[in-house]
Structures are given as C-alpha cells and as structure tokens.
Protein backbone atom coordinates (compact mmCIF):
# COMPACT_ATOMS: atom_id res chain seq x y z
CA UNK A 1 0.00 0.00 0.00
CA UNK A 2 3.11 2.23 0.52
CA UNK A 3 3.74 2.45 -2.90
CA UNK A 4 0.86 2.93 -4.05
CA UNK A 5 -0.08 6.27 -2.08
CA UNK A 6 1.80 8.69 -4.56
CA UNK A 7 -0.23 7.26 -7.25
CA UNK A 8 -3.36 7.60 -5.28
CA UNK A 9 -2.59 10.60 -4.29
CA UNK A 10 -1.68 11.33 -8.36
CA UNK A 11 -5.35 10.77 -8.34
CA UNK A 12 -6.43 13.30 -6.41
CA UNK A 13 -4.44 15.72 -7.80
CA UNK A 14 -6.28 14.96 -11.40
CA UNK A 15 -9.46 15.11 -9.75
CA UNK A 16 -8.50 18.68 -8.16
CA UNK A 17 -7.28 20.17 -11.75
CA UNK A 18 -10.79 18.38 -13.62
CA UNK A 19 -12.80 20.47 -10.67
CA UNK A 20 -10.41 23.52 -11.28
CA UNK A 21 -11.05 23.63 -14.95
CA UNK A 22 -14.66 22.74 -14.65
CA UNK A 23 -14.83 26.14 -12.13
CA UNK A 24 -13.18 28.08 -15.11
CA UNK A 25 -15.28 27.34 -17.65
CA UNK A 26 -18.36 27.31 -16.12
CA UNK A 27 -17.81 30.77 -13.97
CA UNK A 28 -14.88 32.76 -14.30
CA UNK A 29 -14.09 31.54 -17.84
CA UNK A 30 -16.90 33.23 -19.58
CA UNK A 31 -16.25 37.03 -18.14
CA UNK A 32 -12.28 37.06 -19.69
CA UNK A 33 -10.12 36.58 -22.53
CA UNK A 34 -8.82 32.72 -22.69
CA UNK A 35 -5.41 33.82 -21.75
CA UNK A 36 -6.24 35.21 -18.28
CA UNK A 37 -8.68 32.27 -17.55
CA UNK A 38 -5.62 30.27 -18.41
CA UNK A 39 -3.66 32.23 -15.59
CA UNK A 40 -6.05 32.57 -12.94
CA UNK A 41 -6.86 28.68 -13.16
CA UNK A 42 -3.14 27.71 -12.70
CA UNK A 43 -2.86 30.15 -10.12
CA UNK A 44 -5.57 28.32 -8.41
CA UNK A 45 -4.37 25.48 -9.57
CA UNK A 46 -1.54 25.85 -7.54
CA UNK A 47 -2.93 26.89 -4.27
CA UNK A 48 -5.69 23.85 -4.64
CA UNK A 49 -2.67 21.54 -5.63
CA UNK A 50 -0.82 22.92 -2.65
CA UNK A 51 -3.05 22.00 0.05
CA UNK A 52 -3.54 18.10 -1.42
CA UNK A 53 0.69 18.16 -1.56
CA UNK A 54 0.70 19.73 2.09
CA UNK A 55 -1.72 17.34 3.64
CA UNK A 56 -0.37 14.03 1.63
CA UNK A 57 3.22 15.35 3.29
CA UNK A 58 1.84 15.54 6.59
CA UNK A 59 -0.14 12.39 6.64
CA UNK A 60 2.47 10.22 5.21
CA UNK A 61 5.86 12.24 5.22
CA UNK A 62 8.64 10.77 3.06
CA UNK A 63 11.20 9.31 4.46
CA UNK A 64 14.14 11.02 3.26
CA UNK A 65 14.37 14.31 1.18
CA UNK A 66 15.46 12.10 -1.70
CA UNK A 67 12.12 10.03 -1.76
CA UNK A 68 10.17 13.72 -1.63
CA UNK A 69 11.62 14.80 -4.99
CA UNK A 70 11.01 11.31 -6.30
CA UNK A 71 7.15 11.32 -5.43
CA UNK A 72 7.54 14.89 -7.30
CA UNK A 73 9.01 13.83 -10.25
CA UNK A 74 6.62 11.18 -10.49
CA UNK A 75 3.95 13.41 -10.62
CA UNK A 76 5.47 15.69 -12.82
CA UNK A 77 5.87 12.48 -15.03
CA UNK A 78 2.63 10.92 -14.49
CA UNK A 79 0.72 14.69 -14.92
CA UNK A 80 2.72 15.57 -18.37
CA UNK A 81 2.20 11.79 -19.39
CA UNK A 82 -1.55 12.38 -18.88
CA UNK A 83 -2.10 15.65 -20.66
CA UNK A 84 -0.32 14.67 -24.03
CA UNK A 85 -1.60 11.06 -24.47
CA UNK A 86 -5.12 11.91 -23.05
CA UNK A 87 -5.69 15.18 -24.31
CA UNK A 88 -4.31 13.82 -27.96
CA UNK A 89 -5.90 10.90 -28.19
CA UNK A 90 -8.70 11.34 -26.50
CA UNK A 91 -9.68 14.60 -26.79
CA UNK A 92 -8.42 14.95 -30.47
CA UNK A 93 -6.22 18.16 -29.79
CA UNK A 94 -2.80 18.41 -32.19
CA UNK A 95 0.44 18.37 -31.01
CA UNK A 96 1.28 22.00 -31.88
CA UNK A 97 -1.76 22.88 -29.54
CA UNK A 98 -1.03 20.90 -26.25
CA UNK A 99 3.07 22.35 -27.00
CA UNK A 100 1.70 25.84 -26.70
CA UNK A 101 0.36 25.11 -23.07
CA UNK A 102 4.17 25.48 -22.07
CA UNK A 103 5.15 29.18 -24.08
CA UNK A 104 6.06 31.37 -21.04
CA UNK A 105 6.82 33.88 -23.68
CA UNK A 106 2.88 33.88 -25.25
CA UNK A 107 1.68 34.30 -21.11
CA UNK A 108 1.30 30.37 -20.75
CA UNK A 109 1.42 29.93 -16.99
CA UNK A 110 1.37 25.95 -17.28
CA UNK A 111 5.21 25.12 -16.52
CA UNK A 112 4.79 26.65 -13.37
CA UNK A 113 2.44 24.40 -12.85
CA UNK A 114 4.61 21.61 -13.81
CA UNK A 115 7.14 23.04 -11.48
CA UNK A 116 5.30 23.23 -8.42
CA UNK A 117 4.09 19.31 -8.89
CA UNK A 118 7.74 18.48 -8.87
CA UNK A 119 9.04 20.49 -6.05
CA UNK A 120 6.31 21.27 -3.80
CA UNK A 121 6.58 17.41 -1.62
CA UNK A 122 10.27 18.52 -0.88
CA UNK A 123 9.47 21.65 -0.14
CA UNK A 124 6.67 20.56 2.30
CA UNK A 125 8.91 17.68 3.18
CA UNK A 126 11.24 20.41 4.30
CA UNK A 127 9.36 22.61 6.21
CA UNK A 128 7.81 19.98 8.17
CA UNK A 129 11.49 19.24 9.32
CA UNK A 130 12.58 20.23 12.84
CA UNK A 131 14.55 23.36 12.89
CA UNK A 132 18.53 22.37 12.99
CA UNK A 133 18.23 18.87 11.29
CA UNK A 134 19.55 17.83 7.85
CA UNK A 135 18.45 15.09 5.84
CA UNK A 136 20.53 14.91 2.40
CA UNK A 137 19.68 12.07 1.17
C-alpha cells in the first residue's frame, strides 16, 4: 500500500485540476479573454494543488528528502504523461496545440504548474522538518 499512495494521491491531484477547470469554464471563464482564464486557473491550480501536496506530506511524510523529490518527479511524469496522451488521443487536440500550453513567452502559466508538482513534496517535506536537522539524502 506504501507504494501505491503517490499514485493515489496522483489521483487526487487529477481530480483537483478536472474540478479547477470545470470552475473556469463554467464561472470565471466566460467574463475574460482565454489567456487570463488560463492564468487565474493555474494560479488556483496551484494553491488547490498545494493543500492536497501539504496534507499528503503531513499524513504520510517521506522518508528522506530524496524520496520527496522522487514522489515529485513522479507526478510531474505521471501529470505531463496524462495531458499529451489523453488530451491527444482522446480529446483529439494536435500536437502544436497541447506544446503551446508550455510558451512562457505567449503568457502560458502551465510550466509553473509543472514546477510546483515536482518540487512542492520537498518543499513541504522540508518545512515539516525540525529546525537544525539535515536530511541529504
């Protein structure tokens, strides 16, 4: 069951950003351009995805700062995985369409995103640390 509580936990995340972009297009979505419903939903993204990360690091902390990234990574792996192969060939969008979800440069907030997935068990992992102790592996 150990093993398996990233993945589950994976889970919930995907559940979180289906409700997040469900809010967007059903509220907030209709009143803006595209681009700034884009930004405010992974802004909220990120604080939703934040408290699921915090309280999955609290209820079962890694054990070492080294298995924190990992469960990071994975989700960065696992999330990517799932938005190219579902949203491709399942929801039918190109190639050149999903790649434009990561142009900073165009106002694309998704890498951050991406980025907070990866790093935000360590950094939870980290906090939750008593003040004066290490752990570098």
């Amino acid at each position: 069951m150990i093993r398996l509580r990233p993945l589950l936990a994976w889970l919930v995340l995907l559940g979180v950003a289906m409700l997040n972009g469900t809010l967007r297009d059903f509220t907030y979505g209709k009143h803006m351009s595209e681009l700034s419903a884009h930004q405010l939903s992974t802004l909220i993204g990120i604080l939703l995805f934040a408290l699921v990360i915090h309280r999955y690091v609290r209820r079962w902390p890694p054990a070492t700062a080294r298995e924190a990234w990992y469960i990071g990574l994975f989700w960065l792996s696992l999330t990517v995985a799932f938005e190219f192969l579902f949203f491709h060939y399942v929801g039918g969008h190109p190639w050149q369409v999903l790649l434009a979800n990561y142009d900073m440069g165009k106002g694309r907030l998704w890498p951050l995103l991406l980025l907070w997935v990866a790093i935000a068990p360590y950094l939870f992992f980290r906090l939750a640390q008593p003040r004066g102790t290490t752990t570098h592996n």
